[in-house]
Protein backbone atom coordinates (compact mmCIF):
# COMPACT_ATOMS: atom_id res chain seq x y z
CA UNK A 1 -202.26 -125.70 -74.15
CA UNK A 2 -202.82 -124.43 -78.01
CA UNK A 3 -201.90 -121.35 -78.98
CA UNK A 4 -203.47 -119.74 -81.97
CA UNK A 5 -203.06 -116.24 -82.93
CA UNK A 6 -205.93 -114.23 -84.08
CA UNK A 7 -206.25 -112.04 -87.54
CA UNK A 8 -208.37 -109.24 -88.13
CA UNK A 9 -209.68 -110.87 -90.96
CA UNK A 10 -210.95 -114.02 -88.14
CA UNK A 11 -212.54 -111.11 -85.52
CA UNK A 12 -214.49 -109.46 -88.69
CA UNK A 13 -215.74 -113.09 -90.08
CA UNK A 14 -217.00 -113.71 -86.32
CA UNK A 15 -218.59 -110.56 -86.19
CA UNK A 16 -220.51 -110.34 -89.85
CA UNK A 17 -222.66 -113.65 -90.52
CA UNK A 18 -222.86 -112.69 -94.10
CA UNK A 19 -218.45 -113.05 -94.19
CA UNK A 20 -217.74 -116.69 -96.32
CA UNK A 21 -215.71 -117.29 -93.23
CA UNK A 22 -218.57 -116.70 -90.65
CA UNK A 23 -219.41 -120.34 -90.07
CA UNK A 24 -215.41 -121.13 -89.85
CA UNK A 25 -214.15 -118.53 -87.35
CA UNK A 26 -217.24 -118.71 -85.45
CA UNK A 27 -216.47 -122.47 -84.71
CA UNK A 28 -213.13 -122.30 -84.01
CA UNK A 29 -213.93 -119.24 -81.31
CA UNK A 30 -216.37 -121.48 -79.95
CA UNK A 31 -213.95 -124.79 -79.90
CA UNK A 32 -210.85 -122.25 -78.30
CA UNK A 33 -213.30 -121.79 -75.36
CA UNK A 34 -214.09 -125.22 -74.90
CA UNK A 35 -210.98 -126.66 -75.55
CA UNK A 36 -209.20 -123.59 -73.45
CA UNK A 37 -206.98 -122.68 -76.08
CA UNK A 38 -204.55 -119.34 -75.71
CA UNK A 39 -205.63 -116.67 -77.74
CA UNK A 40 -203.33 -114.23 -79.17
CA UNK A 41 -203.31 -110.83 -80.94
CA UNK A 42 -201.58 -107.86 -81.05
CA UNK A 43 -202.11 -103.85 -81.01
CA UNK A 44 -201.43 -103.70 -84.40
CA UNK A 45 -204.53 -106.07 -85.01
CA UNK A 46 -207.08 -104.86 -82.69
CA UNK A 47 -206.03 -101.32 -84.78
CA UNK A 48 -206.67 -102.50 -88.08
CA UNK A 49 -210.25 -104.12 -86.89
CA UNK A 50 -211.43 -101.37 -84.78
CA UNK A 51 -211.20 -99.46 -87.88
CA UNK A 52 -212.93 -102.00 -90.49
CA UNK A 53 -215.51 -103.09 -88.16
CA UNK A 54 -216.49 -99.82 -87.05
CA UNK A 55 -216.83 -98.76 -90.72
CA UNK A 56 -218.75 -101.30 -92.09
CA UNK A 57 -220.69 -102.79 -89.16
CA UNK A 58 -220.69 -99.53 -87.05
CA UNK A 59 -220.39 -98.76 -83.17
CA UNK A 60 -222.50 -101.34 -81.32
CA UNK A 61 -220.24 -104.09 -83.22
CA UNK A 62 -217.58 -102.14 -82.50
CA UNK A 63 -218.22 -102.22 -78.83
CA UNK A 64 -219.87 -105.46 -78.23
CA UNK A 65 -216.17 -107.11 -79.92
CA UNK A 66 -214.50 -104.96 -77.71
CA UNK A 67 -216.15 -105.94 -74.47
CA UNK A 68 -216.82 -109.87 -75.23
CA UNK A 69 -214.23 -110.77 -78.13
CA UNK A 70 -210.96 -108.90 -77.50
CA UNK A 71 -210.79 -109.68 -73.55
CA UNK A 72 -210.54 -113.60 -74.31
CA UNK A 73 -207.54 -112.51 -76.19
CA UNK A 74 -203.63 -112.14 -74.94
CA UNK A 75 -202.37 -108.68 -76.35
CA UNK A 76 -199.34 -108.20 -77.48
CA UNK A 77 -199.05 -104.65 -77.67
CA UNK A 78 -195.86 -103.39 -80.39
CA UNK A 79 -192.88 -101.82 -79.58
CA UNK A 80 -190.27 -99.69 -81.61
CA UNK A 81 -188.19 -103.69 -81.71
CA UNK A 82 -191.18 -105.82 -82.89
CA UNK A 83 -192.34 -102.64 -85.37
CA UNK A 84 -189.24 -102.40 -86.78
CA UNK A 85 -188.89 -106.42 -87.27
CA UNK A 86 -192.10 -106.16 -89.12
CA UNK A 87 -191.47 -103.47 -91.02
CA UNK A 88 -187.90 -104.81 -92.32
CA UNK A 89 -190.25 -108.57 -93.25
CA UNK A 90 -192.43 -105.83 -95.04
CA UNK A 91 -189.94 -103.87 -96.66
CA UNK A 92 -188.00 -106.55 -97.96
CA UNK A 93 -191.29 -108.51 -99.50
CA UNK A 94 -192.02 -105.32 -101.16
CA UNK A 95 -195.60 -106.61 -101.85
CA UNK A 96 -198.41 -104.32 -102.81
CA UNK A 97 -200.71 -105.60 -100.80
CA UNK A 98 -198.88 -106.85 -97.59
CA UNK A 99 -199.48 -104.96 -94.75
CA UNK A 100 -197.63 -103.76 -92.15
CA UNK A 101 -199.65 -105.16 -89.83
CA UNK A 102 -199.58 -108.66 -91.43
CA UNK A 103 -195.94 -108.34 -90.78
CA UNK A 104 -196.09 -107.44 -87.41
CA UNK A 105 -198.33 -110.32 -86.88
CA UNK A 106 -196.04 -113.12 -88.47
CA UNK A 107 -193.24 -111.39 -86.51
CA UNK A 108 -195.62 -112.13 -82.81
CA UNK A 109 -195.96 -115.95 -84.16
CA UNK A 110 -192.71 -116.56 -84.92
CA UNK A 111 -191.24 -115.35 -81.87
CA UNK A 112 -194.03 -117.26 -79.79
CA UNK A 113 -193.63 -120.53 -81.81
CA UNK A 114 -197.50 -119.71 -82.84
CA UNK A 115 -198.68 -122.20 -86.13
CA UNK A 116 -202.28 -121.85 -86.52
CA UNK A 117 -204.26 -118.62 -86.74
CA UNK A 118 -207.99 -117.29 -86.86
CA UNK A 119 -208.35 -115.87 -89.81
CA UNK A 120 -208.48 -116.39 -93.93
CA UNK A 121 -206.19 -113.84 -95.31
CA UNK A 122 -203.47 -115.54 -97.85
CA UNK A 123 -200.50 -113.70 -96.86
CA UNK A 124 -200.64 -115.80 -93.48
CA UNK A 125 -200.23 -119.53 -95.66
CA UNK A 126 -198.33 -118.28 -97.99
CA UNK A 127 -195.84 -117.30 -94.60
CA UNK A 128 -196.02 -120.71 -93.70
CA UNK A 129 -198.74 -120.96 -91.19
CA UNK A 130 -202.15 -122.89 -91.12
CA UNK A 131 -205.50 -121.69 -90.90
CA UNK A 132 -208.59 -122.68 -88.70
């Protein structure tokens, strides 16, 4: 079974058809159903993308991704171990515009062997892994 992990860049892009990315992430959503492919997040994501899509596409996005996009996902919900893994990739990158929880999210795909992600944010390829 394929394993992809899931950005908060790929659940926004899903969930705004005016996003570049729509068409993309909105595909490969529709090919990991068909094709029964694991999805995988983590806490730290479905933080970051309650927050942007409940400021710029407001409260019924908000819950209609909650009820019908999140629950096809696997969670992996951050402890004080992974945190502090993330925040030591973070620290010693010591880029402006890396997040914490982009490092948090390479740290969940490395340790599950995870390649390919939902999503279109550059810090992801530039980590080494592919997007869909």
């Amino acid at each position: 079974m394929k394993t992809v992990f899931v950005d908060t860049s790929g659940f926004y892009a899903l969930l705004d058809g005016t996003d570049p990315y729509h068409g993309r992430a909105r595909q490969a959503f529709v090919q990991a159903r068909a094709d029964a492919w694991r999805l995988v997040t983590s806490s730290y994501v479905l933080h970051e993308s309650w927050a942007l899509i409940q400021a710029r596409l407001g409260w019924d996005a908000v819950d209609g991704w909650r009820d019908k996009i999140v629950p096809l996902c696997d969670v992996v919900w951050v402890d004080k171990s992974l945190h502090a893994l993330g925040e030591a990739r973070c620290r010693q990158a010591r880029e402006r515009r890396l997040s914490l929880t982009d490092c948090v999210s390479f740290e969940v795909m490395r340790q599950a062997g995870i390649r390919e992600y939902i999503g279109q944010d550059d810090h992801f390829r530039r980590a080494g892994f592919q997007a869909l």
